[in-house]
PDBML (XML) file of the C-alpha atoms, coordinates in Angstrom:
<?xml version="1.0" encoding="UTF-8" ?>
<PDBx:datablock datablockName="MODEL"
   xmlns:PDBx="http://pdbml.pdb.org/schema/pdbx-v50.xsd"
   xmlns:xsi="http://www.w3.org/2001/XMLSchema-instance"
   xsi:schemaLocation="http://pdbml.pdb.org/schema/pdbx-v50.xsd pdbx-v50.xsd">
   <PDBx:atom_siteCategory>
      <PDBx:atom_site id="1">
         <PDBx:B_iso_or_equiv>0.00</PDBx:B_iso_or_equiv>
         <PDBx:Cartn_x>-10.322</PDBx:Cartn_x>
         <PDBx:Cartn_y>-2.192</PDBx:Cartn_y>
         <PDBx:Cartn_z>8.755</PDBx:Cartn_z>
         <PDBx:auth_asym_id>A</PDBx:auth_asym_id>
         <PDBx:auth_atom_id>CA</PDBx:auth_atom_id>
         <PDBx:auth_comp_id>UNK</PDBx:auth_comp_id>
         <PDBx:auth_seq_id>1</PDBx:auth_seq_id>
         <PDBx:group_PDB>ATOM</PDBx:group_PDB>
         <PDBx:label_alt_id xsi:nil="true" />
         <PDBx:label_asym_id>A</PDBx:label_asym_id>
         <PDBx:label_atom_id>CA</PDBx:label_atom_id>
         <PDBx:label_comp_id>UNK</PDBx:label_comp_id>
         <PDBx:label_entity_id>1</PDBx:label_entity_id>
         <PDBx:label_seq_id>1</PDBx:label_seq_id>
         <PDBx:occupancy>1.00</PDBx:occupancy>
         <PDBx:pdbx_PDB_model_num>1</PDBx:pdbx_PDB_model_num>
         <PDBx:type_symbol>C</PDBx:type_symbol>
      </PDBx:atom_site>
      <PDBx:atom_site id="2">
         <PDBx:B_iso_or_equiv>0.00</PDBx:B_iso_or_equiv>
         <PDBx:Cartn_x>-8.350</PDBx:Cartn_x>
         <PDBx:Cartn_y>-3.675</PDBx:Cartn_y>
         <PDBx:Cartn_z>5.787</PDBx:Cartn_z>
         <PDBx:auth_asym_id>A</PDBx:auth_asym_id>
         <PDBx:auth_atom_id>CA</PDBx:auth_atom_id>
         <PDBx:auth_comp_id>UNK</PDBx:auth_comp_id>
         <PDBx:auth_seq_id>2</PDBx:auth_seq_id>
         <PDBx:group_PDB>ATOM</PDBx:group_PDB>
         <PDBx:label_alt_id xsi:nil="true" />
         <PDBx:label_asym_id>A</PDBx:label_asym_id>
         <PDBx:label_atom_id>CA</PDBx:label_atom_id>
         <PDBx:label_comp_id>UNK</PDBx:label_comp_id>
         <PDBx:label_entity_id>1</PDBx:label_entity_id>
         <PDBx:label_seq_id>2</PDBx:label_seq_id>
         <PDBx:occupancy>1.00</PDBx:occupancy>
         <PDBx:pdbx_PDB_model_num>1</PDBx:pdbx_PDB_model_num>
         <PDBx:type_symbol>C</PDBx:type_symbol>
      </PDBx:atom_site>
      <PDBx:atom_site id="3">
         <PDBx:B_iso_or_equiv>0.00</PDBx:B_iso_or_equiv>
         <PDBx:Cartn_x>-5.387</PDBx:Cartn_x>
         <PDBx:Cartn_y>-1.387</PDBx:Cartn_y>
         <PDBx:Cartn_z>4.357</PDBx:Cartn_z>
         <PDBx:auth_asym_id>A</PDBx:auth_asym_id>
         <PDBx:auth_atom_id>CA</PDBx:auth_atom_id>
         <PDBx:auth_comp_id>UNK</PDBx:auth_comp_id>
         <PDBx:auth_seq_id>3</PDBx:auth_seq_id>
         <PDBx:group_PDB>ATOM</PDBx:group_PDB>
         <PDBx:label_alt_id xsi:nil="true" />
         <PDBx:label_asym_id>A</PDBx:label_asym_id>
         <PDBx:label_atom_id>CA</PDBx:label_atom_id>
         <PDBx:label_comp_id>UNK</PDBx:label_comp_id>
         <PDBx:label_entity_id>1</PDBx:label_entity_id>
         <PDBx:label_seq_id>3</PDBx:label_seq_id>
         <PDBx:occupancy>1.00</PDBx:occupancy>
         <PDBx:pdbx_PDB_model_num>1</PDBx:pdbx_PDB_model_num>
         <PDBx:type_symbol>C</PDBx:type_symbol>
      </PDBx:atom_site>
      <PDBx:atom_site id="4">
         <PDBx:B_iso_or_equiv>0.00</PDBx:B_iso_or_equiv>
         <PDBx:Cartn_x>-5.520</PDBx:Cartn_x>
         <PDBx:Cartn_y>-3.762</PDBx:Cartn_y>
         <PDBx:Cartn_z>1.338</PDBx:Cartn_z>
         <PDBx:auth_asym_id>A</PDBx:auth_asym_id>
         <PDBx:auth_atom_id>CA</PDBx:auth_atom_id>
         <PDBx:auth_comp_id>UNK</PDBx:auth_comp_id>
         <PDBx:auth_seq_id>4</PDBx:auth_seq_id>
         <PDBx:group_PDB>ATOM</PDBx:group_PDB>
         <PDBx:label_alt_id xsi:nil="true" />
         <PDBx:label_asym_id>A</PDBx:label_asym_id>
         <PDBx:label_atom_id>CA</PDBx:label_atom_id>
         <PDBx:label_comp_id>UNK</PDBx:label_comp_id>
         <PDBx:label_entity_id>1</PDBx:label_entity_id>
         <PDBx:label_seq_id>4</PDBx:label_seq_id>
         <PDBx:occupancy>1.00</PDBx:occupancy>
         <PDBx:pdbx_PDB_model_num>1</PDBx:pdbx_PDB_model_num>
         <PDBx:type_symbol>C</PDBx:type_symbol>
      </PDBx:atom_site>
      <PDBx:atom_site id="5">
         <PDBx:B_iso_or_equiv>0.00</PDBx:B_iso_or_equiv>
         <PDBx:Cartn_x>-9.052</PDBx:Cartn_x>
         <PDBx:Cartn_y>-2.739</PDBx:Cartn_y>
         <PDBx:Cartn_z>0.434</PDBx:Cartn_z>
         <PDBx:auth_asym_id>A</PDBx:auth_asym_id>
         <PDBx:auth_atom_id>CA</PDBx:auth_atom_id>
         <PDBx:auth_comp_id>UNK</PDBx:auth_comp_id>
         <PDBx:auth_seq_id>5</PDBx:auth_seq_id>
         <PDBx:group_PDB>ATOM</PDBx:group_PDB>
         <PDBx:label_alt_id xsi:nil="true" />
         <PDBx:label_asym_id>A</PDBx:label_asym_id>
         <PDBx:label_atom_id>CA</PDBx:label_atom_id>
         <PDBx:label_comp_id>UNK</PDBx:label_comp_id>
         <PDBx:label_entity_id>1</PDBx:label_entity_id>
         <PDBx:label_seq_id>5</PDBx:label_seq_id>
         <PDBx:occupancy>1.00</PDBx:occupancy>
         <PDBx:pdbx_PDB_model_num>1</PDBx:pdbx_PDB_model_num>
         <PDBx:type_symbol>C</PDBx:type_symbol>
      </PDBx:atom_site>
      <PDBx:atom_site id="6">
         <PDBx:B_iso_or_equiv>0.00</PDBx:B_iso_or_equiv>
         <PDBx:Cartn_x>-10.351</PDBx:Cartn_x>
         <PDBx:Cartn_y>-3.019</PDBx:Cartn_y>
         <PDBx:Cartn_z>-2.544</PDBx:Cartn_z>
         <PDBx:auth_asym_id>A</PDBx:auth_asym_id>
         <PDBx:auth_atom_id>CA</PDBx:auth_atom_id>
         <PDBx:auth_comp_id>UNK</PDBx:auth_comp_id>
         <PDBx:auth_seq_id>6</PDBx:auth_seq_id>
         <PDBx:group_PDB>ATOM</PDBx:group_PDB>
         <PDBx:label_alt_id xsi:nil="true" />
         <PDBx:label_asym_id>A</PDBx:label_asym_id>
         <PDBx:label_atom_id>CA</PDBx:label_atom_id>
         <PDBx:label_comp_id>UNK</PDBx:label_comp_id>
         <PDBx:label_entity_id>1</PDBx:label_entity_id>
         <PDBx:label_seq_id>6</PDBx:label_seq_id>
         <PDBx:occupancy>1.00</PDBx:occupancy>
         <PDBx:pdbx_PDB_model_num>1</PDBx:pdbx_PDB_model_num>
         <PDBx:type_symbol>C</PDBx:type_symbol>
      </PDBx:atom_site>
      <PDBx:atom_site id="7">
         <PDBx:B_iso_or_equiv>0.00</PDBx:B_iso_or_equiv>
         <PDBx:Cartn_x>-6.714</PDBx:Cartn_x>
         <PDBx:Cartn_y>-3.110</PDBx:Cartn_y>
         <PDBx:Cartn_z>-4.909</PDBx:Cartn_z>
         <PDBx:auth_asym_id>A</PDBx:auth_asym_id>
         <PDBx:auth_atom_id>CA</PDBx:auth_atom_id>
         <PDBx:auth_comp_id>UNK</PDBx:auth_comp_id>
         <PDBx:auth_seq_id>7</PDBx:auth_seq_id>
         <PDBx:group_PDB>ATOM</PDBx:group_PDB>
         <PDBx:label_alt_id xsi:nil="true" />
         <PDBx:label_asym_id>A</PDBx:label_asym_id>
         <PDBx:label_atom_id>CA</PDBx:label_atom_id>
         <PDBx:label_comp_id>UNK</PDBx:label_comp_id>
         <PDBx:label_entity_id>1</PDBx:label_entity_id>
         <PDBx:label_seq_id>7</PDBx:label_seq_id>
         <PDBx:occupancy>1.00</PDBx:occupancy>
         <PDBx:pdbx_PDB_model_num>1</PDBx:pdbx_PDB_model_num>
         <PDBx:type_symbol>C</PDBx:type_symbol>
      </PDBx:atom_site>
      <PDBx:atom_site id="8">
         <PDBx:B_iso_or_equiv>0.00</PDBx:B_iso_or_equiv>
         <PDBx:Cartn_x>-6.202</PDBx:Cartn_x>
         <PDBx:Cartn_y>-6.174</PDBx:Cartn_y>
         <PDBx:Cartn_z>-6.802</PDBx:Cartn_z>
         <PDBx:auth_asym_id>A</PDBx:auth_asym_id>
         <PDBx:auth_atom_id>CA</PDBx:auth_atom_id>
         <PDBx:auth_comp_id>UNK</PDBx:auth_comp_id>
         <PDBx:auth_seq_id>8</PDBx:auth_seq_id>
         <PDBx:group_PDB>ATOM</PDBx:group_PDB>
         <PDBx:label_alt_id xsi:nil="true" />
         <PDBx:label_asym_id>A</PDBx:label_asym_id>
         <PDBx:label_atom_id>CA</PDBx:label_atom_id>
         <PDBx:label_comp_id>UNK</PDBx:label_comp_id>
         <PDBx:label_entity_id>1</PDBx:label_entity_id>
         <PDBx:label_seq_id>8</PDBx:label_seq_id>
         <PDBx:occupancy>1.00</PDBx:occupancy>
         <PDBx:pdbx_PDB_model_num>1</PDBx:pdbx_PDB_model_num>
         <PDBx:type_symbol>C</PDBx:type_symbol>
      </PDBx:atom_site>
      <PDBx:atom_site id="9">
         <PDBx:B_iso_or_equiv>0.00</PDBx:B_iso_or_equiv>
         <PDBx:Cartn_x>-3.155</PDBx:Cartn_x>
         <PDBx:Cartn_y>-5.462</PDBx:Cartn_y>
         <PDBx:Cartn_z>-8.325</PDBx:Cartn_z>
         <PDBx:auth_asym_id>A</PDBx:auth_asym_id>
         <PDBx:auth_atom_id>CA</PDBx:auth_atom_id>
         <PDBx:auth_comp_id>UNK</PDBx:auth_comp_id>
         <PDBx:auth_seq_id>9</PDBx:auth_seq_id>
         <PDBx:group_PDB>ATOM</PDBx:group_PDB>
         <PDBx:label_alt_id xsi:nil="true" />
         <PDBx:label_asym_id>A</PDBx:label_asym_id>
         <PDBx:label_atom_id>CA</PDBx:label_atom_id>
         <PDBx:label_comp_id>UNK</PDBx:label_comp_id>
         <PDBx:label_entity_id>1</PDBx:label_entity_id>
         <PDBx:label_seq_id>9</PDBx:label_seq_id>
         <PDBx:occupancy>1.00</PDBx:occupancy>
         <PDBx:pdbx_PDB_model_num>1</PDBx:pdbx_PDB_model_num>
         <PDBx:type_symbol>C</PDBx:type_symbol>
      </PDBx:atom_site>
      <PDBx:atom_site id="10">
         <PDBx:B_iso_or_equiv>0.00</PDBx:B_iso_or_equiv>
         <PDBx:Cartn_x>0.662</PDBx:Cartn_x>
         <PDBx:Cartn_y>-4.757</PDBx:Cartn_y>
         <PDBx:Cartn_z>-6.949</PDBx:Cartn_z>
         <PDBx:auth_asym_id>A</PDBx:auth_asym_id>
         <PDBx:auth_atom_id>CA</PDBx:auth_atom_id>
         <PDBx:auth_comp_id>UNK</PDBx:auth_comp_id>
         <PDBx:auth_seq_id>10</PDBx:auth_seq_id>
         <PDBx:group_PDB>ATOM</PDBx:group_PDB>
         <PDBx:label_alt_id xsi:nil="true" />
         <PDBx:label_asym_id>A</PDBx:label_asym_id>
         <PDBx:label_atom_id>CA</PDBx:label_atom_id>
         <PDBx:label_comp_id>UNK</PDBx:label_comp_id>
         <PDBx:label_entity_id>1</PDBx:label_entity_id>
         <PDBx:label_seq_id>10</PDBx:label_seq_id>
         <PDBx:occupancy>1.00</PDBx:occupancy>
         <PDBx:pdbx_PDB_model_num>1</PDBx:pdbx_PDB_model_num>
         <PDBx:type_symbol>C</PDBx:type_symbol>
      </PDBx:atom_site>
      <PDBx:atom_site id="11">
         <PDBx:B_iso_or_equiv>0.00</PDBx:B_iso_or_equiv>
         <PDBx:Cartn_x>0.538</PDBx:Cartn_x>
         <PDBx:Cartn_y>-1.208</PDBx:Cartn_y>
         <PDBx:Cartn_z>-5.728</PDBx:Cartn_z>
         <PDBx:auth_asym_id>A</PDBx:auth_asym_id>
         <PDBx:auth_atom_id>CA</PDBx:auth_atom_id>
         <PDBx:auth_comp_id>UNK</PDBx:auth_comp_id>
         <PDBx:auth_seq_id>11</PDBx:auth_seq_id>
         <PDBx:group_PDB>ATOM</PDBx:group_PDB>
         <PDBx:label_alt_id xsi:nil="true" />
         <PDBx:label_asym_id>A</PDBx:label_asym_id>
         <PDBx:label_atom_id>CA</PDBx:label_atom_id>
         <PDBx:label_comp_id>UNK</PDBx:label_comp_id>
         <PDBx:label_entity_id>1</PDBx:label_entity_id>
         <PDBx:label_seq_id>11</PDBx:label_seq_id>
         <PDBx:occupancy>1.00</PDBx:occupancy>
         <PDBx:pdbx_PDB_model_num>1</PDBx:pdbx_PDB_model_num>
         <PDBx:type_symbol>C</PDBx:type_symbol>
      </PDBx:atom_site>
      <PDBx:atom_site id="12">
         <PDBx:B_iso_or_equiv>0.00</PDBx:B_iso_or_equiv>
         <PDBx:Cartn_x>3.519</PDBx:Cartn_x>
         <PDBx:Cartn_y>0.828</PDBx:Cartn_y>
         <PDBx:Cartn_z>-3.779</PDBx:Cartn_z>
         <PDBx:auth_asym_id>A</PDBx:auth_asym_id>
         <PDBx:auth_atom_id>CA</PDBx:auth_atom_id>
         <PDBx:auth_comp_id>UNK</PDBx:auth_comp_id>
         <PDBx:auth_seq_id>12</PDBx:auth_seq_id>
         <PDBx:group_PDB>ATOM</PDBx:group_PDB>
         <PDBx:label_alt_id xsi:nil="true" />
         <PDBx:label_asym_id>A</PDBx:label_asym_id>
         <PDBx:label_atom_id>CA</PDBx:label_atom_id>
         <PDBx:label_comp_id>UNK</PDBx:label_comp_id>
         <PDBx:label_entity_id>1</PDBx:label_entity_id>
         <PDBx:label_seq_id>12</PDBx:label_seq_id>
         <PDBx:occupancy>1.00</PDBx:occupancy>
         <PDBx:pdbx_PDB_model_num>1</PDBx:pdbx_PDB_model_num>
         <PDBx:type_symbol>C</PDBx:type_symbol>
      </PDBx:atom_site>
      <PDBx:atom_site id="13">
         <PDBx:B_iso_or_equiv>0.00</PDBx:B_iso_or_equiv>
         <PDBx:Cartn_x>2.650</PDBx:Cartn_x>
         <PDBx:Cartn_y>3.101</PDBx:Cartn_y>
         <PDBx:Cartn_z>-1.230</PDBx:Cartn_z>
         <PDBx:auth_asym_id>A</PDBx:auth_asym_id>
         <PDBx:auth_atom_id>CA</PDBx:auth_atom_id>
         <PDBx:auth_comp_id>UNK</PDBx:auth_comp_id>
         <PDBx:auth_seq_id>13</PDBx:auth_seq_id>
         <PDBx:group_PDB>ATOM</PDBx:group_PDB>
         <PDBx:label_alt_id xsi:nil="true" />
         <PDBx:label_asym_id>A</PDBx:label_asym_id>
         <PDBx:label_atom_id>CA</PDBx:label_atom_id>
         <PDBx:label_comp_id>UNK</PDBx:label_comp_id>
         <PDBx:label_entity_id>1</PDBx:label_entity_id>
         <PDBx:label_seq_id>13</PDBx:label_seq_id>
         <PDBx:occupancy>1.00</PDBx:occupancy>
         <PDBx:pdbx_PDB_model_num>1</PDBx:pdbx_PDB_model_num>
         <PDBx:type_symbol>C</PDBx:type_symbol>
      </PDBx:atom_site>
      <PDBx:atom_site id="14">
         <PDBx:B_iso_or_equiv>0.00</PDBx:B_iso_or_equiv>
         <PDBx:Cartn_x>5.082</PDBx:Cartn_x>
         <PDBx:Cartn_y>5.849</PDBx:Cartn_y>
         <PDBx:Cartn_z>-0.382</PDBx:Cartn_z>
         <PDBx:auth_asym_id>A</PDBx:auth_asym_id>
         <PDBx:auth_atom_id>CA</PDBx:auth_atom_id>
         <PDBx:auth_comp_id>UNK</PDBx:auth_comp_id>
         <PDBx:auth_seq_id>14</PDBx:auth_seq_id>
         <PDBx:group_PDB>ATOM</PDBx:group_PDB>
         <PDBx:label_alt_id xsi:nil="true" />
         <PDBx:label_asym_id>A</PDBx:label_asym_id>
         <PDBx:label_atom_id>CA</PDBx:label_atom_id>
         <PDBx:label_comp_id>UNK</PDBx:label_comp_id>
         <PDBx:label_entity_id>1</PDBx:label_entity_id>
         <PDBx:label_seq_id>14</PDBx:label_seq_id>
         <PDBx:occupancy>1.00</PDBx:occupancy>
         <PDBx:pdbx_PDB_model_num>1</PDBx:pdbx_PDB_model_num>
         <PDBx:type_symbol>C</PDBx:type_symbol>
      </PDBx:atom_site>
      <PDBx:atom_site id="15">
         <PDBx:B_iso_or_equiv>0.00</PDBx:B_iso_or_equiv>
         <PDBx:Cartn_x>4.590</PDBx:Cartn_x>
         <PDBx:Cartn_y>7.938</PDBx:Cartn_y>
         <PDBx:Cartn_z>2.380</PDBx:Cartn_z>
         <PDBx:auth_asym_id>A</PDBx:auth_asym_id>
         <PDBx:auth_atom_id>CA</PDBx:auth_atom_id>
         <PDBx:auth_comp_id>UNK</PDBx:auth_comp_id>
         <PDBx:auth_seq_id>15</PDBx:auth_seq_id>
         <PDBx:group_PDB>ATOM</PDBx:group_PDB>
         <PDBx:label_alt_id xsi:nil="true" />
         <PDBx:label_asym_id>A</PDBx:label_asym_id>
         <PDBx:label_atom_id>CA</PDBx:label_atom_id>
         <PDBx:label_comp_id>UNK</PDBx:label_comp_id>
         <PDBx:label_entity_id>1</PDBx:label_entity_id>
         <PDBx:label_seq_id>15</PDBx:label_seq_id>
         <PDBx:occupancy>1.00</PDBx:occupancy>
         <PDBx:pdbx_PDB_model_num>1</PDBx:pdbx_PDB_model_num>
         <PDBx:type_symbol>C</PDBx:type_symbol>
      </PDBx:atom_site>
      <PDBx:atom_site id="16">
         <PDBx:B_iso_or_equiv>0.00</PDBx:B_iso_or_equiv>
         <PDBx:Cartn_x>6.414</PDBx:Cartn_x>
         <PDBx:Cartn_y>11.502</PDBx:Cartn_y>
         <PDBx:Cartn_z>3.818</PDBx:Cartn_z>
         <PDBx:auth_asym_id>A</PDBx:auth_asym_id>
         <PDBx:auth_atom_id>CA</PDBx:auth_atom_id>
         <PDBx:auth_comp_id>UNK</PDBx:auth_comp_id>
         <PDBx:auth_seq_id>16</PDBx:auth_seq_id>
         <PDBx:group_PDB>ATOM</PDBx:group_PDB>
         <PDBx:label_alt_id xsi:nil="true" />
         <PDBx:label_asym_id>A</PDBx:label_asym_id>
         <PDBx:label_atom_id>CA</PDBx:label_atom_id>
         <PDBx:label_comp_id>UNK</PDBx:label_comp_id>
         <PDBx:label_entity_id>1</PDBx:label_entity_id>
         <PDBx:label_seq_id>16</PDBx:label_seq_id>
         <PDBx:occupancy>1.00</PDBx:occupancy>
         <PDBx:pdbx_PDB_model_num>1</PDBx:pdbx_PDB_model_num>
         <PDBx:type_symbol>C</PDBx:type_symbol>
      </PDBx:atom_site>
      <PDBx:atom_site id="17">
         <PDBx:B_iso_or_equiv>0.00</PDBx:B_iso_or_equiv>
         <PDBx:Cartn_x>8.325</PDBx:Cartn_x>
         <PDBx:Cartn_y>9.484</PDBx:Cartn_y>
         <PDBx:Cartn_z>7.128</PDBx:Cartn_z>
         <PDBx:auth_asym_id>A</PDBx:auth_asym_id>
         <PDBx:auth_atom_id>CA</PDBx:auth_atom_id>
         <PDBx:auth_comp_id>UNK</PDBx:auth_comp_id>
         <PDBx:auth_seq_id>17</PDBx:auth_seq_id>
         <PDBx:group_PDB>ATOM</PDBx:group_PDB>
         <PDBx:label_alt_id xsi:nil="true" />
         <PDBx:label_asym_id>A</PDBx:label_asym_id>
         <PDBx:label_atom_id>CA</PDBx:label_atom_id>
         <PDBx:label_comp_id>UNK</PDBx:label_comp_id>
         <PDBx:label_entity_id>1</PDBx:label_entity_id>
         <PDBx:label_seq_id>17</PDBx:label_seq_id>
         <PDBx:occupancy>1.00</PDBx:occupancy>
         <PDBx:pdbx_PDB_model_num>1</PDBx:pdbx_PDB_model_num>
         <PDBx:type_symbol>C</PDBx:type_symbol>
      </PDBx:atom_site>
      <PDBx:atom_site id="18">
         <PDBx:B_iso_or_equiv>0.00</PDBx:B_iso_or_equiv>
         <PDBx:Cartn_x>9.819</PDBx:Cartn_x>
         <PDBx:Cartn_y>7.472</PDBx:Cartn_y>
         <PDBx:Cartn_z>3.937</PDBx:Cartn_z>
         <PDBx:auth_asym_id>A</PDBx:auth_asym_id>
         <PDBx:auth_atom_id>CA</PDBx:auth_atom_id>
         <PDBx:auth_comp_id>UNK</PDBx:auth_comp_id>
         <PDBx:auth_seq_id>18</PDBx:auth_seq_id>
         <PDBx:group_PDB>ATOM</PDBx:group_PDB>
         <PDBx:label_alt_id xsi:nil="true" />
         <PDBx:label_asym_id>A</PDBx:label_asym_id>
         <PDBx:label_atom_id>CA</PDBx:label_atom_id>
         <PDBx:label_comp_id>UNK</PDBx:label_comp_id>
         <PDBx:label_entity_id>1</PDBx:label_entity_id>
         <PDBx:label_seq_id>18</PDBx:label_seq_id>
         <PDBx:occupancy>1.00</PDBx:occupancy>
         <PDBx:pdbx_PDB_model_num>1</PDBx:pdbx_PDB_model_num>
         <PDBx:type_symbol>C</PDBx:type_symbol>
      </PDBx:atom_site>
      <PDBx:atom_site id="19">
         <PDBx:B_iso_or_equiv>0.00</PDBx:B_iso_or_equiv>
         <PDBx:Cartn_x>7.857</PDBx:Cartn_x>
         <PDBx:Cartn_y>4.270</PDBx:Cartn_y>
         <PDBx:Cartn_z>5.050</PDBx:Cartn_z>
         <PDBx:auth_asym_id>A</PDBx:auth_asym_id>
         <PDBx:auth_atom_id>CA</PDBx:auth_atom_id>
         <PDBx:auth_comp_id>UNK</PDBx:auth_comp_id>
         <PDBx:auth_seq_id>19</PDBx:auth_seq_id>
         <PDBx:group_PDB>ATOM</PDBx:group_PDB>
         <PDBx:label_alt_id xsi:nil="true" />
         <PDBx:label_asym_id>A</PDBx:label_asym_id>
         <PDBx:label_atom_id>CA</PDBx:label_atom_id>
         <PDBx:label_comp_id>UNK</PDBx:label_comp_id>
         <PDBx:label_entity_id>1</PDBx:label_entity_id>
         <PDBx:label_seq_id>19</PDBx:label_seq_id>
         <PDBx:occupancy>1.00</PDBx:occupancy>
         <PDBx:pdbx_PDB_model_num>1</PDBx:pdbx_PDB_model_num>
         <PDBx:type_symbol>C</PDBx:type_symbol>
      </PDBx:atom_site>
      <PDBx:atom_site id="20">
         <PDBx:B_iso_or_equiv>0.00</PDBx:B_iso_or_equiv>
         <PDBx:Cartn_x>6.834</PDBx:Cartn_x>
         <PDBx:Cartn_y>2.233</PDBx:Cartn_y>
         <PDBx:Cartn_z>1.719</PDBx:Cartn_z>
         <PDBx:auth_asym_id>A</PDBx:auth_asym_id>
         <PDBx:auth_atom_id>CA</PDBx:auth_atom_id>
         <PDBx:auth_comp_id>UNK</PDBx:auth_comp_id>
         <PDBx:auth_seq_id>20</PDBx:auth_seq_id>
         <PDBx:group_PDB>ATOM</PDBx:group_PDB>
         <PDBx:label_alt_id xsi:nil="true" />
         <PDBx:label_asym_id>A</PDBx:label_asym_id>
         <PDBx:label_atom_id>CA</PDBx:label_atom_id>
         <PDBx:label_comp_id>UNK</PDBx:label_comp_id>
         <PDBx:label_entity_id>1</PDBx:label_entity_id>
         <PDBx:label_seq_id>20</PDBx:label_seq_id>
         <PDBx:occupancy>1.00</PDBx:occupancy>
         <PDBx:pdbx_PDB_model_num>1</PDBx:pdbx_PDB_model_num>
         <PDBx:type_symbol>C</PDBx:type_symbol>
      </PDBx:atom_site>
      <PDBx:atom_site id="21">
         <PDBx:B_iso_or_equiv>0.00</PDBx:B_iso_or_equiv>
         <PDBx:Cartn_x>3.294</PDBx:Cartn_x>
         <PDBx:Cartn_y>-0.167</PDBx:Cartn_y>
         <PDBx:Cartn_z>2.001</PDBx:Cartn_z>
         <PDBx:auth_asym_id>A</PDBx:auth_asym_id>
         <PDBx:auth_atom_id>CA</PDBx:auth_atom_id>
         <PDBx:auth_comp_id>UNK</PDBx:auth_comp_id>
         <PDBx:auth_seq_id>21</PDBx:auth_seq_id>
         <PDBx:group_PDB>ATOM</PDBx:group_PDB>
         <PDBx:label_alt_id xsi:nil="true" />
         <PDBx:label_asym_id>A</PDBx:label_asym_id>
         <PDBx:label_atom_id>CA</PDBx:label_atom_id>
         <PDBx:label_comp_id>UNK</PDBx:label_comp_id>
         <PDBx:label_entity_id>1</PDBx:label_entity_id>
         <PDBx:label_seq_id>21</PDBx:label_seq_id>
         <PDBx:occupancy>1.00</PDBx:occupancy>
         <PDBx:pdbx_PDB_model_num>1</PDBx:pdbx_PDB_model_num>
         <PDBx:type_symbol>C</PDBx:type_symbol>
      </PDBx:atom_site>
      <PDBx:atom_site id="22">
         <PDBx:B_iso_or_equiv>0.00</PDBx:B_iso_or_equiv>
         <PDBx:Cartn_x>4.076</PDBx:Cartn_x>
         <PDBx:Cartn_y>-3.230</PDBx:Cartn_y>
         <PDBx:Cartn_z>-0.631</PDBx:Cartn_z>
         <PDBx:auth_asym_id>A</PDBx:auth_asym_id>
         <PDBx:auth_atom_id>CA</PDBx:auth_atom_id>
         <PDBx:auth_comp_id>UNK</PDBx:auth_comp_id>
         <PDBx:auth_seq_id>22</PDBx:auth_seq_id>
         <PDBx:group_PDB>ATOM</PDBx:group_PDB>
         <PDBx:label_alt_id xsi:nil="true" />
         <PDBx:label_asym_id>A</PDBx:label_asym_id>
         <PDBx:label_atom_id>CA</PDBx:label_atom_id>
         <PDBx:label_comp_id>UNK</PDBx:label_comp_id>
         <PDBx:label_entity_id>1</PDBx:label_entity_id>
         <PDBx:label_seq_id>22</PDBx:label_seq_id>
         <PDBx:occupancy>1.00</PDBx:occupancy>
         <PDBx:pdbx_PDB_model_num>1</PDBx:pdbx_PDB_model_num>
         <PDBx:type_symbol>C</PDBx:type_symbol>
      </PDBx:atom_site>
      <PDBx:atom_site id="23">
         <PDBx:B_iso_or_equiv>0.00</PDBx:B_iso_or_equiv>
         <PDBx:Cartn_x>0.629</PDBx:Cartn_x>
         <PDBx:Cartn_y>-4.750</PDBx:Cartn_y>
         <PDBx:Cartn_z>-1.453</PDBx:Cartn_z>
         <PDBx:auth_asym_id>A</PDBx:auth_asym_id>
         <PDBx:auth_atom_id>CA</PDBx:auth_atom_id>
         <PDBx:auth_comp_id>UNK</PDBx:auth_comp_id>
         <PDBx:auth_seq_id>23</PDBx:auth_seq_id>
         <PDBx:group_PDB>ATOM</PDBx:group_PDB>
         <PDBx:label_alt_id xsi:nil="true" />
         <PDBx:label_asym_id>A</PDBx:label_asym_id>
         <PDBx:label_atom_id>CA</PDBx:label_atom_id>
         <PDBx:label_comp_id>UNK</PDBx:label_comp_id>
         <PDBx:label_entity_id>1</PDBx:label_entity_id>
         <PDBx:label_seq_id>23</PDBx:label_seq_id>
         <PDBx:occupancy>1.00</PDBx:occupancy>
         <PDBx:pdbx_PDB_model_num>1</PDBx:pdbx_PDB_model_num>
         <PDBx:type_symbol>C</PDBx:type_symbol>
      </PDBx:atom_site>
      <PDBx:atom_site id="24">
         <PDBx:B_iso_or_equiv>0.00</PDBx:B_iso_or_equiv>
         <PDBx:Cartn_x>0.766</PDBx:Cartn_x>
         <PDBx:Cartn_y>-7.045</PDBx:Cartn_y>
         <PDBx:Cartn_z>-3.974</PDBx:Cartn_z>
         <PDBx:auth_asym_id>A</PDBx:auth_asym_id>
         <PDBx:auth_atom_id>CA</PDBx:auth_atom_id>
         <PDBx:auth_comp_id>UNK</PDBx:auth_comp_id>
         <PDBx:auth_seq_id>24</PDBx:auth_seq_id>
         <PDBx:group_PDB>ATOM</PDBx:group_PDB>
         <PDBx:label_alt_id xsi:nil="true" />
         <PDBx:label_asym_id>A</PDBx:label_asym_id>
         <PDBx:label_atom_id>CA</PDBx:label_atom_id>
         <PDBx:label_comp_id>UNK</PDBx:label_comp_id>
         <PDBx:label_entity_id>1</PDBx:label_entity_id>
         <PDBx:label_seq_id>24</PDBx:label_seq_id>
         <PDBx:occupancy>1.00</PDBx:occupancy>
         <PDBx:pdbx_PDB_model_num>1</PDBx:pdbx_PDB_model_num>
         <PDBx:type_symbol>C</PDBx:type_symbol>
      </PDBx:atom_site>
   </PDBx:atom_siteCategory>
</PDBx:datablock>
């Protein structure tokens, strides 16, 4: 399973435990 997916552009991902997913 890929967390980058599909996304093909720079994208932040903030989550609630204040973790941050740079995909860029």
């Amino acid at each position: 399973a890929s967390v980058i997916g599909d996304i093909d552009e720079d994208t932040l991902k903030l989550s609630p435990n204040g973790t941050l997913l740079e995909i860029s």
